[in-house]
PDB file of N, CA and C in Angstrom:
ATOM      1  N   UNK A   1      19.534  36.061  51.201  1.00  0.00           N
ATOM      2  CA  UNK A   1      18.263  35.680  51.787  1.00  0.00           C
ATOM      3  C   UNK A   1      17.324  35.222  50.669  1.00  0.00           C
ATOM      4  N   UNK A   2      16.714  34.068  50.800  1.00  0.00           N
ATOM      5  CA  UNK A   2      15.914  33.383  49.695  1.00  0.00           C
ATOM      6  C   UNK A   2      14.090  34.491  50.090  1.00  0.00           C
ATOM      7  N   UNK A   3      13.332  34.471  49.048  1.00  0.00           N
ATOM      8  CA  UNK A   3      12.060  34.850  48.878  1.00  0.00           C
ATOM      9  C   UNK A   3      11.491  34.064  49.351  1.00  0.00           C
ATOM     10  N   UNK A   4      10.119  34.501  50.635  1.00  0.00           N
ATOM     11  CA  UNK A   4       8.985  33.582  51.013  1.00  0.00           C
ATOM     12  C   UNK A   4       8.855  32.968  50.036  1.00  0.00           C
ATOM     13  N   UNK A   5       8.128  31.970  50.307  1.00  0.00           N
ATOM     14  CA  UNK A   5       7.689  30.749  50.047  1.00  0.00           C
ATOM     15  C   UNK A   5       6.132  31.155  49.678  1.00  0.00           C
ATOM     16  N   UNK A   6       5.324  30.987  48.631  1.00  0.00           N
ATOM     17  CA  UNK A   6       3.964  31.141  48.318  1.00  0.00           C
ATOM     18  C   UNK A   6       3.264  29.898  48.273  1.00  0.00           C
ATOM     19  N   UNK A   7       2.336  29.727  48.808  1.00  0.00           N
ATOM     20  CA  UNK A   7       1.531  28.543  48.754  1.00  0.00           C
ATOM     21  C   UNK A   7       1.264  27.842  47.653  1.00  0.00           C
ATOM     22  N   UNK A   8       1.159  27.061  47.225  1.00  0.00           N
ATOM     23  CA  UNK A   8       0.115  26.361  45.971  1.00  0.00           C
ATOM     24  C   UNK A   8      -1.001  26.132  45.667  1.00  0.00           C
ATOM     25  N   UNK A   9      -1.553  26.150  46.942  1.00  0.00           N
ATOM     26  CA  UNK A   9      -2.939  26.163  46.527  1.00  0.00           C
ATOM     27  C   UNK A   9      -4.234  26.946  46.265  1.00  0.00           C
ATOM     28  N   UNK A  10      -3.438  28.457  45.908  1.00  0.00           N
ATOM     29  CA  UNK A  10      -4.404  29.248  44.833  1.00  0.00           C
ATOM     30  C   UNK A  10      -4.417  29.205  43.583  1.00  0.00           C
ATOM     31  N   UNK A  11      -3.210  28.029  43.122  1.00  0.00           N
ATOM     32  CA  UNK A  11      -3.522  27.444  41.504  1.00  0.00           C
ATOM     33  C   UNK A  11      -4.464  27.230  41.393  1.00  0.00           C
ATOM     34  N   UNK A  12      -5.318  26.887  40.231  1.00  0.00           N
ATOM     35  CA  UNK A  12      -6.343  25.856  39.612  1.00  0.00           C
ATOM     36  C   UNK A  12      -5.442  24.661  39.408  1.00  0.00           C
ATOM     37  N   UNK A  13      -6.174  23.356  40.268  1.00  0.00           N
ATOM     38  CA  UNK A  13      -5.619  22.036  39.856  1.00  0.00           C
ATOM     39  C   UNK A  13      -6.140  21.909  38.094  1.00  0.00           C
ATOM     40  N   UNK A  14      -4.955  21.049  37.868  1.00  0.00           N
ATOM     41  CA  UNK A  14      -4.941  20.359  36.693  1.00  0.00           C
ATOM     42  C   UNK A  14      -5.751  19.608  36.726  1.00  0.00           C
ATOM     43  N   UNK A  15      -6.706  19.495  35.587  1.00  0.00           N
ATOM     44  CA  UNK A  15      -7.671  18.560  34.875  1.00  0.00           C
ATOM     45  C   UNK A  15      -7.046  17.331  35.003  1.00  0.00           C
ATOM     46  N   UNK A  16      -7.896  16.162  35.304  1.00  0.00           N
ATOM     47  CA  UNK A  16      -7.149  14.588  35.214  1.00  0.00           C
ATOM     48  C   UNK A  16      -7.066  14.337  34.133  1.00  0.00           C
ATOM     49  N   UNK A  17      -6.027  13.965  33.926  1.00  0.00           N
ATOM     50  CA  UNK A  17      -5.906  13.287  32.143  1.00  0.00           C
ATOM     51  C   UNK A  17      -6.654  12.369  32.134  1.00  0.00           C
ATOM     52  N   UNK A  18      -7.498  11.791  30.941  1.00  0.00           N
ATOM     53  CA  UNK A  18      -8.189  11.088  30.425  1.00  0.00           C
ATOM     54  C   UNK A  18      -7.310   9.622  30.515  1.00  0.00           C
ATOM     55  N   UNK A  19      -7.416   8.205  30.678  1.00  0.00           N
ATOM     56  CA  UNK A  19      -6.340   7.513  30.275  1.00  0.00           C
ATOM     57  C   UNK A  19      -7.083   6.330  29.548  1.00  0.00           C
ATOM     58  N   UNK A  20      -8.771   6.291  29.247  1.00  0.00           N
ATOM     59  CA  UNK A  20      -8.704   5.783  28.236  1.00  0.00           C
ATOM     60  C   UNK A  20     -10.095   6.931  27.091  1.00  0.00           C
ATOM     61  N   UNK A  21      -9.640   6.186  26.125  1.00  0.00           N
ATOM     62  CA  UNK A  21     -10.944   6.868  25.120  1.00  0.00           C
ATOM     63  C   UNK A  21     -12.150   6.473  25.259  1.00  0.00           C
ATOM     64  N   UNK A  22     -12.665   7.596  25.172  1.00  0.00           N
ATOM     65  CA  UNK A  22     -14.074   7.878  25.732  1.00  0.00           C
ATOM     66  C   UNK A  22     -14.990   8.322  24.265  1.00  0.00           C
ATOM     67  N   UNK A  23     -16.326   7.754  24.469  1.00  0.00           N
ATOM     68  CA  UNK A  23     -17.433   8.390  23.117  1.00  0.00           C
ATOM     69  C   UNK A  23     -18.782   8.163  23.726  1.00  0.00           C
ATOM     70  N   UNK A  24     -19.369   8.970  23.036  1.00  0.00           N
ATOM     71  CA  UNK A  24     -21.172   8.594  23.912  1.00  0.00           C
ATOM     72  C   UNK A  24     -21.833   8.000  22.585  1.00  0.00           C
ATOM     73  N   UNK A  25     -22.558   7.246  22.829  1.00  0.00           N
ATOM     74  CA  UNK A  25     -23.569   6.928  21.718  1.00  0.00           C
ATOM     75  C   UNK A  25     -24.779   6.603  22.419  1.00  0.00           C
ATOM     76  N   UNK A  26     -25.905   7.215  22.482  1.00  0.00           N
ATOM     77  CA  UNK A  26     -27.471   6.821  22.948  1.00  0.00           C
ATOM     78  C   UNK A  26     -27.847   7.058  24.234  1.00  0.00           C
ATOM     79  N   UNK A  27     -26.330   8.343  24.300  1.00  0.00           N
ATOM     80  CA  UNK A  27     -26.570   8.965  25.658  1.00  0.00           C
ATOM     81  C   UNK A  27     -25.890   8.060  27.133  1.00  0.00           C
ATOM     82  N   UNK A  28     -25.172   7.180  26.448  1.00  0.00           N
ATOM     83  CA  UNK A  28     -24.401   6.387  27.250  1.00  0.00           C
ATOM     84  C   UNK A  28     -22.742   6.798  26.914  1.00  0.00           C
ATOM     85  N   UNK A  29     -21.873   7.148  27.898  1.00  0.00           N
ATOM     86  CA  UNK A  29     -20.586   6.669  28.054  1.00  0.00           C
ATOM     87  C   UNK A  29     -20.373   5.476  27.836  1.00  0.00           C
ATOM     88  N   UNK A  30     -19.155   5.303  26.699  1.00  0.00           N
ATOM     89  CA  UNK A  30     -18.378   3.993  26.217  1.00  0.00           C
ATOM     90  C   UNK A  30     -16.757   4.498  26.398  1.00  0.00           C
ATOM     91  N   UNK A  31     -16.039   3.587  27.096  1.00  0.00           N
ATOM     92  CA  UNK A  31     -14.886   3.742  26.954  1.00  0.00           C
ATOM     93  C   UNK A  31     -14.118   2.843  25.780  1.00  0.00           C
ATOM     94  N   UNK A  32     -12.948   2.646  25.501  1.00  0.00           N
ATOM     95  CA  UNK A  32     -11.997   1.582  24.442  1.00  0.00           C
ATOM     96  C   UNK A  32     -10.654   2.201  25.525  1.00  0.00           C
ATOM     97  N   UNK A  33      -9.559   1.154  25.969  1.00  0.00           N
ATOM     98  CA  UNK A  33      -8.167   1.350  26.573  1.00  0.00           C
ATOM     99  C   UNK A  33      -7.260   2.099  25.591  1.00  0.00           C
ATOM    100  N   UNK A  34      -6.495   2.520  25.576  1.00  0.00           N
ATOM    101  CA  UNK A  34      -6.002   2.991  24.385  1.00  0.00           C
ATOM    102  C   UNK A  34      -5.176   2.032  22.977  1.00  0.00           C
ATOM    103  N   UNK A  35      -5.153   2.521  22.085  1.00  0.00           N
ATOM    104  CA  UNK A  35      -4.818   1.447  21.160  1.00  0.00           C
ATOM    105  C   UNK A  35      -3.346   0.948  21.256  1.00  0.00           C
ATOM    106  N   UNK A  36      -2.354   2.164  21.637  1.00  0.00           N
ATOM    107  CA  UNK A  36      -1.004   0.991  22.044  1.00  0.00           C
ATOM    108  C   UNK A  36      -0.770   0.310  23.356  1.00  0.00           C
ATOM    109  N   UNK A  37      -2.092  -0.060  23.941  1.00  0.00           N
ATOM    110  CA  UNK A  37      -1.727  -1.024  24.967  1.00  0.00           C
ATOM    111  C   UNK A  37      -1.778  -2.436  24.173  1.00  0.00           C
ATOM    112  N   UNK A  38      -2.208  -2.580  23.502  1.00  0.00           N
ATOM    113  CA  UNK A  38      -2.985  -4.069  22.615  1.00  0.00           C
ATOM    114  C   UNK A  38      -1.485  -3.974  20.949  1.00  0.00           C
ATOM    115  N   UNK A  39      -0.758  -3.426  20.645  1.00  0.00           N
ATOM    116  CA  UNK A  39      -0.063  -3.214  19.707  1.00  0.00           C
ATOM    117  C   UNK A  39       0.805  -4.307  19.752  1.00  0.00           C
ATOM    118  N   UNK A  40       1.220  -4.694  21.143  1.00  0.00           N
ATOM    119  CA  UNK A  40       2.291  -6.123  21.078  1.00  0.00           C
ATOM    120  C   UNK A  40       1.304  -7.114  21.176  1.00  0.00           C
ATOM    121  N   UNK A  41      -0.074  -7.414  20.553  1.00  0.00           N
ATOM    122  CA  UNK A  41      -0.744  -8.918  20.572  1.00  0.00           C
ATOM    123  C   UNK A  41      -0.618  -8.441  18.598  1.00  0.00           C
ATOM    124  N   UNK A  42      -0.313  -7.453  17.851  1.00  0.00           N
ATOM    125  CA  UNK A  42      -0.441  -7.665  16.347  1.00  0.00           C
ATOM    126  C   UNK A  42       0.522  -8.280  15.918  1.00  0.00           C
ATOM    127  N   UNK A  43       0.221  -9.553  15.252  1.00  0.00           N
ATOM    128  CA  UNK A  43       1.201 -10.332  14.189  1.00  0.00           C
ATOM    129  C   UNK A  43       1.877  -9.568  13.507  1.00  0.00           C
ATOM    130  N   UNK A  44       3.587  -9.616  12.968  1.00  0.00           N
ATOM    131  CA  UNK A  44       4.648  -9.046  12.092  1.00  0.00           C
ATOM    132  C   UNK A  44       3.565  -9.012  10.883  1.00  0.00           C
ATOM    133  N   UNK A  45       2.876 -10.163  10.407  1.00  0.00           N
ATOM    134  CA  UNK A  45       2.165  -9.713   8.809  1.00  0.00           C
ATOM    135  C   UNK A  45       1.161  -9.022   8.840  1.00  0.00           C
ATOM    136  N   UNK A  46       0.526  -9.488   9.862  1.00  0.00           N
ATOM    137  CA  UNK A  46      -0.412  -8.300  10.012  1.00  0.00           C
ATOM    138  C   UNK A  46       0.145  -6.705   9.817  1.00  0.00           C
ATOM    139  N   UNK A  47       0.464  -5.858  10.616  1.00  0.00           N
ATOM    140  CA  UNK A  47       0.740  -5.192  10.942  1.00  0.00           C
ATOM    141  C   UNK A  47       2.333  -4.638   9.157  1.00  0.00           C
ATOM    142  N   UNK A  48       2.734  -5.706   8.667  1.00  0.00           N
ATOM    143  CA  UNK A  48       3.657  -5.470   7.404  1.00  0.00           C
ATOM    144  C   UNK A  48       2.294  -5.389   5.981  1.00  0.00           C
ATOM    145  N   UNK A  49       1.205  -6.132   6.515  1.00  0.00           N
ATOM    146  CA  UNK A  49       0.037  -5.584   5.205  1.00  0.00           C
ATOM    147  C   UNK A  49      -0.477  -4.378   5.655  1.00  0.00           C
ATOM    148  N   UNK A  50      -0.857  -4.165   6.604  1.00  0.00           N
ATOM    149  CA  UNK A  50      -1.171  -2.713   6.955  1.00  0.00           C
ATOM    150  C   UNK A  50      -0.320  -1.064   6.440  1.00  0.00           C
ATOM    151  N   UNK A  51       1.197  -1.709   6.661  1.00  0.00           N
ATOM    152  CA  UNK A  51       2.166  -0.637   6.280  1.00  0.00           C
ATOM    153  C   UNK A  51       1.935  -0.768   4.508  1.00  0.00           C
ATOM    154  N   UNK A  52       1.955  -1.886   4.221  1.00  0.00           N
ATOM    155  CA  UNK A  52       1.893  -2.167   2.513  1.00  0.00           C
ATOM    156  C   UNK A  52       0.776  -1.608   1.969  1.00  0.00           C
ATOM    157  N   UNK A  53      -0.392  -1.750   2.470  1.00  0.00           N
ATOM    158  CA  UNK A  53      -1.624  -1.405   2.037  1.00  0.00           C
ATOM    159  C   UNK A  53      -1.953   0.153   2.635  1.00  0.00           C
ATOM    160  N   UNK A  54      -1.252   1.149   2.627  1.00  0.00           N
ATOM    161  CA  UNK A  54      -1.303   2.598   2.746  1.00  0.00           C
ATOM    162  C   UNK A  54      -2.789   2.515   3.652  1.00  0.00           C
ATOM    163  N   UNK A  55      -3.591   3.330   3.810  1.00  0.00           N
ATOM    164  CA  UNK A  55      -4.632   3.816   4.260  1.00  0.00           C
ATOM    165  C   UNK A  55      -5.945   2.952   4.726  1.00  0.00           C
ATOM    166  N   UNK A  56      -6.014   2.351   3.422  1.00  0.00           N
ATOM    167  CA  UNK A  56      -7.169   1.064   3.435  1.00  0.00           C
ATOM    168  C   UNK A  56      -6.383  -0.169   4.271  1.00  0.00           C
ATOM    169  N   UNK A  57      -5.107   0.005   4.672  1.00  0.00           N
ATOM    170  CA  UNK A  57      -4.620  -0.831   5.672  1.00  0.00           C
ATOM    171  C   UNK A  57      -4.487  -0.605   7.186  1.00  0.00           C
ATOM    172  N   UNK A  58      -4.134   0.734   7.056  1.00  0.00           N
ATOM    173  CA  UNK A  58      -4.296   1.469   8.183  1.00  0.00           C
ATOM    174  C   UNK A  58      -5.485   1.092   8.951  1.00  0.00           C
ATOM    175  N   UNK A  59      -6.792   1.297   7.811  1.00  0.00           N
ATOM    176  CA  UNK A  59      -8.331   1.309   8.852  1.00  0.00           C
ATOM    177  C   UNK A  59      -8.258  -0.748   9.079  1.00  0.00           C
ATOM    178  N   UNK A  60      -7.733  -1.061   7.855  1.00  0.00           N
ATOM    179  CA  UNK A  60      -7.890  -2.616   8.588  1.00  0.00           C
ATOM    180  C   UNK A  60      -7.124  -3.222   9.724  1.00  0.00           C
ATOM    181  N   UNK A  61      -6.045  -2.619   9.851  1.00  0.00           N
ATOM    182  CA  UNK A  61      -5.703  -2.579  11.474  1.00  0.00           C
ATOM    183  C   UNK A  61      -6.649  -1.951  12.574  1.00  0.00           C
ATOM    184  N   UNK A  62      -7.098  -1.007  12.154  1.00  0.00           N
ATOM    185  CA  UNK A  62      -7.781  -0.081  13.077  1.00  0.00           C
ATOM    186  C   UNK A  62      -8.901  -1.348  13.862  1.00  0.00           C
ATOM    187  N   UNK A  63      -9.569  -2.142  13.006  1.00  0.00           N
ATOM    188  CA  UNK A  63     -10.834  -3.556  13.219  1.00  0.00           C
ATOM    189  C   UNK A  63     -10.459  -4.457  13.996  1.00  0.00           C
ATOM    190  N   UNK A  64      -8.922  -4.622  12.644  1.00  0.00           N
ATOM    191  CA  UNK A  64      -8.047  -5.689  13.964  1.00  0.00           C
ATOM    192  C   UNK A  64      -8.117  -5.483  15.125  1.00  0.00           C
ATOM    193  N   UNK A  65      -7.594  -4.595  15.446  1.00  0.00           N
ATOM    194  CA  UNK A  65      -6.783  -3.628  16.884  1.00  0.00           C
ATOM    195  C   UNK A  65      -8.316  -3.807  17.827  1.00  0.00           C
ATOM    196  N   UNK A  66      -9.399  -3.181  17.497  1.00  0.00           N
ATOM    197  CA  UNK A  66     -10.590  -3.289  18.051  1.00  0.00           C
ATOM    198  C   UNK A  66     -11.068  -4.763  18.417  1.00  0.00           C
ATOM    199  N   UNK A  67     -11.277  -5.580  17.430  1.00  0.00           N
ATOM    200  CA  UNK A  67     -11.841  -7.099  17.572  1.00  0.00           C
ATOM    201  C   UNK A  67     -10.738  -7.682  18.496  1.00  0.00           C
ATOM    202  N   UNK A  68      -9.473  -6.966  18.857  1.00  0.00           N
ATOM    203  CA  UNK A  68      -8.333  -7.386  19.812  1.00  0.00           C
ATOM    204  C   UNK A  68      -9.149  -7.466  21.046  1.00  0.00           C
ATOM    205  N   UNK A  69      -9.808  -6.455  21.768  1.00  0.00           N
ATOM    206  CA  UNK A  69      -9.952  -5.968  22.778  1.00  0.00           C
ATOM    207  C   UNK A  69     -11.391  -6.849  23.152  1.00  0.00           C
ATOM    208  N   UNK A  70     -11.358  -7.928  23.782  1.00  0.00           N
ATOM    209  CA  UNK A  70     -12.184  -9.059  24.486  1.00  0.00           C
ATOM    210  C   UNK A  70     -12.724  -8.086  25.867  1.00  0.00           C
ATOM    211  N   UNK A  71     -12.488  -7.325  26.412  1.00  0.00           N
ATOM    212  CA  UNK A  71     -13.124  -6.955  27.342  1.00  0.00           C
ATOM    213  C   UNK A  71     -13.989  -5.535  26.911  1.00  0.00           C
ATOM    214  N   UNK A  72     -14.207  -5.081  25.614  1.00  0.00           N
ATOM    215  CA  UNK A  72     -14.223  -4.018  25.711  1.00  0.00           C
ATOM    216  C   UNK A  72     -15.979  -4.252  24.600  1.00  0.00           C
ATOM    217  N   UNK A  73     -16.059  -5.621  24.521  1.00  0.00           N
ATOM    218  CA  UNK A  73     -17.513  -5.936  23.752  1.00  0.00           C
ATOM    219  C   UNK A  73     -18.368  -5.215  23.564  1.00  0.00           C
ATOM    220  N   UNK A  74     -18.935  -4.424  24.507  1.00  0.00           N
ATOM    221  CA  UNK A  74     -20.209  -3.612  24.606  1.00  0.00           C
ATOM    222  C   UNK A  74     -19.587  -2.264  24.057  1.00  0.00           C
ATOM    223  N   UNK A  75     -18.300  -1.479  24.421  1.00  0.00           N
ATOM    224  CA  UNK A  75     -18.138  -0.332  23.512  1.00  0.00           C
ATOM    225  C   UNK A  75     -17.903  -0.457  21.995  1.00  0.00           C
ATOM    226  N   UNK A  76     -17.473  -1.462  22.070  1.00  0.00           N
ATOM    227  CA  UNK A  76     -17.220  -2.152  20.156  1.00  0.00           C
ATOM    228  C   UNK A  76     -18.780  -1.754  19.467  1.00  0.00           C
ATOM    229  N   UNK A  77     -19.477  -2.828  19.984  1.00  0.00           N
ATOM    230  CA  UNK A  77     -21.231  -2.746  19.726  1.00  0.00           C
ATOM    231  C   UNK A  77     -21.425  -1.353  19.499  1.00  0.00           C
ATOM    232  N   UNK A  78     -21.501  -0.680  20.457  1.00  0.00           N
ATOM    233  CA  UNK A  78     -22.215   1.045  20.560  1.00  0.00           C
ATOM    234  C   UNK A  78     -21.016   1.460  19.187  1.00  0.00           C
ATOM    235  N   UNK A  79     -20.413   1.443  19.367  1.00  0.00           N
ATOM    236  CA  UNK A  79     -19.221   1.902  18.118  1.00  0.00           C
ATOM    237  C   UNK A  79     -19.661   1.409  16.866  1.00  0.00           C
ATOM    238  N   UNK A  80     -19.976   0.116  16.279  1.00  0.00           N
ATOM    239  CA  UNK A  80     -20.647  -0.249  15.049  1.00  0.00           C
ATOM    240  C   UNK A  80     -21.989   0.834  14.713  1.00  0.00           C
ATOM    241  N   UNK A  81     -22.878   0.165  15.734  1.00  0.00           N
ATOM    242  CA  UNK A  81     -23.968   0.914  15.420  1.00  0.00           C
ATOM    243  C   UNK A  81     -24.116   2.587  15.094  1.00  0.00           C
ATOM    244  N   UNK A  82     -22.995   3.158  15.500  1.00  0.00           N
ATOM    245  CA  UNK A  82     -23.499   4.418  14.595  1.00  0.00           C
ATOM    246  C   UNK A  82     -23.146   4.826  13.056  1.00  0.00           C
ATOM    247  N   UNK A  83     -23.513   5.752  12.751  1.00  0.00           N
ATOM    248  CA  UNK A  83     -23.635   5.387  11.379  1.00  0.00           C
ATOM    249  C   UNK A  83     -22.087   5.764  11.015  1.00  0.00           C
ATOM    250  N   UNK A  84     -21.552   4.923   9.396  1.00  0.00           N
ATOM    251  CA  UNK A  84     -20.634   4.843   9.184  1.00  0.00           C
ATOM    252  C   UNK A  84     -19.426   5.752   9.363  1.00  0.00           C
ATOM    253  N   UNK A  85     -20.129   7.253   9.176  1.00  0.00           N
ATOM    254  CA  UNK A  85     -19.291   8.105   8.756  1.00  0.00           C
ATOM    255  C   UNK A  85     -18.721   8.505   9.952  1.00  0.00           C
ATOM    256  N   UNK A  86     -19.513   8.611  11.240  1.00  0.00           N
ATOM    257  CA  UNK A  86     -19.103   8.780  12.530  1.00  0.00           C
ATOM    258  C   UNK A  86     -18.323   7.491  13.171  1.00  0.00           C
ATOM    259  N   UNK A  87     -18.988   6.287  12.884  1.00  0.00           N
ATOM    260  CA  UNK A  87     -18.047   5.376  13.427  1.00  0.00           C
ATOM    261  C   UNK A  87     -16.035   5.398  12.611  1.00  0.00           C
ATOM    262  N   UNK A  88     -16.378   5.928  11.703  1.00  0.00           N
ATOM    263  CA  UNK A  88     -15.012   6.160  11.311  1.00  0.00           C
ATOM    264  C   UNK A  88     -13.844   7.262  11.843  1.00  0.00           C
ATOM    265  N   UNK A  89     -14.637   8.368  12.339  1.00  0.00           N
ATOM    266  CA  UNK A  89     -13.892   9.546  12.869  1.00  0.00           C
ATOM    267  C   UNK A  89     -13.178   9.078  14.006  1.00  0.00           C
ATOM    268  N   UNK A  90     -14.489   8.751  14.968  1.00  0.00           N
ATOM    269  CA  UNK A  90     -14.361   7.931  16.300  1.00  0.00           C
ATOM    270  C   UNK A  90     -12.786   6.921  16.068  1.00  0.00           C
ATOM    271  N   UNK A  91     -13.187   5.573  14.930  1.00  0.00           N
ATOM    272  CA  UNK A  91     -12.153   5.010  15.249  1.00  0.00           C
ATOM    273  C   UNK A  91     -10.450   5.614  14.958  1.00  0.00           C
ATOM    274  N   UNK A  92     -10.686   6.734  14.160  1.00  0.00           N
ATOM    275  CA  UNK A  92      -8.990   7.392  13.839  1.00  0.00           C
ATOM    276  C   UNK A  92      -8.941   8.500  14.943  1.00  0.00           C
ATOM    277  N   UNK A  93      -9.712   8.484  15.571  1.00  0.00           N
ATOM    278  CA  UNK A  93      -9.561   9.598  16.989  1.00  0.00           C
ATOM    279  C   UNK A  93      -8.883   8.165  18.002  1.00  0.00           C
ATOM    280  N   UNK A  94      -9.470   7.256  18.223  1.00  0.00           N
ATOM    281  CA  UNK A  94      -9.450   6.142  19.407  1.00  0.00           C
ATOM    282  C   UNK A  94      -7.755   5.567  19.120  1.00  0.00           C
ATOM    283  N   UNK A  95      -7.622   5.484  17.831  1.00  0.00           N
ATOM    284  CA  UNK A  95      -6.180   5.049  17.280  1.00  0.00           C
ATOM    285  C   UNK A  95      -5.231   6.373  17.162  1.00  0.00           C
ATOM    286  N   UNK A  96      -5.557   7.556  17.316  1.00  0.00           N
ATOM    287  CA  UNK A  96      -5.076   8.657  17.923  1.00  0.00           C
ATOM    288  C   UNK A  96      -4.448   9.418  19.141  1.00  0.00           C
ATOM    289  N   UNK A  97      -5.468   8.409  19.852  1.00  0.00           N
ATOM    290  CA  UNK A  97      -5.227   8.747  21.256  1.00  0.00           C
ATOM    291  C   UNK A  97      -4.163   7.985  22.468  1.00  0.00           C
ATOM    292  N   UNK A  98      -3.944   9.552  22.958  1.00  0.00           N
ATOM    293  CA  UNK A  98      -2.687   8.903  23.683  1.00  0.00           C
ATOM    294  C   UNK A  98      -3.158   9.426  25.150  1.00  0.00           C
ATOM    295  N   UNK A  99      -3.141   8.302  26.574  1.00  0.00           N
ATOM    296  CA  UNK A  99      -2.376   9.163  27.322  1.00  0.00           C
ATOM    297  C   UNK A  99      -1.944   9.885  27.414  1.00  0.00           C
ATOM    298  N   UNK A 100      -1.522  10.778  28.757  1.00  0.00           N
ATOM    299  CA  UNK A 100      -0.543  12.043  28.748  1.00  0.00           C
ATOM    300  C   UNK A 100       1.090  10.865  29.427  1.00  0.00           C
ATOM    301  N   UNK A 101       1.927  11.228  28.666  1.00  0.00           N
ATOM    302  CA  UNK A 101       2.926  10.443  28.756  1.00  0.00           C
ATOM    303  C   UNK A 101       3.229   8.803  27.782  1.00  0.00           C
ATOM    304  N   UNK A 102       1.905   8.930  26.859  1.00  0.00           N
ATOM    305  CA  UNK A 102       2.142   7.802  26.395  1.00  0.00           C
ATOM    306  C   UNK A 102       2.359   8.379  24.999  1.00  0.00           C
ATOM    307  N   UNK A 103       2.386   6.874  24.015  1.00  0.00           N
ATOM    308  CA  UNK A 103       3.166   6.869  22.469  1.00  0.00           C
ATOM    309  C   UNK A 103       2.089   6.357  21.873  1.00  0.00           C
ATOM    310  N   UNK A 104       2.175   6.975  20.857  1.00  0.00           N
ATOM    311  CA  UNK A 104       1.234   6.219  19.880  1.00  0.00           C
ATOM    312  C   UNK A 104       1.792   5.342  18.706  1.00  0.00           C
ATOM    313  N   UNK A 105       1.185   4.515  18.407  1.00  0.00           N
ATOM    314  CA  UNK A 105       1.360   3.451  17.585  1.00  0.00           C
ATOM    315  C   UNK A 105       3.060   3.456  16.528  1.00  0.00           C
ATOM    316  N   UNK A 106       2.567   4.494  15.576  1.00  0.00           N
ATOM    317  CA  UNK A 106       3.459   4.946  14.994  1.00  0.00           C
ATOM    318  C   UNK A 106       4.618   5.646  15.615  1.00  0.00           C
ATOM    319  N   UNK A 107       4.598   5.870  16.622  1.00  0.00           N
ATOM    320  CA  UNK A 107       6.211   6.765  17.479  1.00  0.00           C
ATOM    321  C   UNK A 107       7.280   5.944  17.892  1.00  0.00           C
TER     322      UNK A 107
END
């Protein structure tokens, strides 16, 4: 004889995954899509100076990858304007971020 059956719905639902990156600046929500949706528009050299150029190549992809994204103008903007040290975290968090089920750049 199998055990009743218990309902499901005295779980706590699961939180929605996030599916793109999110940042506030000036008290506004800005989204960016995630960065390996845009990874097949980077040129082979592009993307072979980036690997060549260690770190300081890394972030110059990171601009690339951004100035990629034509629909995403106004979060780019809010993203410049804050000050450097934060706009930098932001962009290695945004090039960080994955979907739940997705890959990131490097995988």
């Amino acid at each position: 004889m199998t055990a009743p059956r218990k309902p499901q719905d005295r779980k706590p639902k699961a939180a929605a995954e996030p599916t793109e990156f999110s940042f506030e600046h000036d008290g506004k929500t800005f989204t960016l899509p995630p960065a390996q949706t845009i990874g097949h528009l980077i040129p082979g050299r592009t993307m072979r100076d980036a690997v060549m150029d260690g770190e300081e190549g890394q972030l110059r992809l990171s601009f690339f990858m951004l100035e990629l994204l034509e629909d995403s103008k106004e979060a780019i903007d809010a993203l410049y304007e804050k000050p450097a040290a934060d706009m930098l975290v932001l962009v290695e968090a945004w090039m960080k971020f994955k979907p739940k089920d997705g890959v990131t750049l490097g995988e």
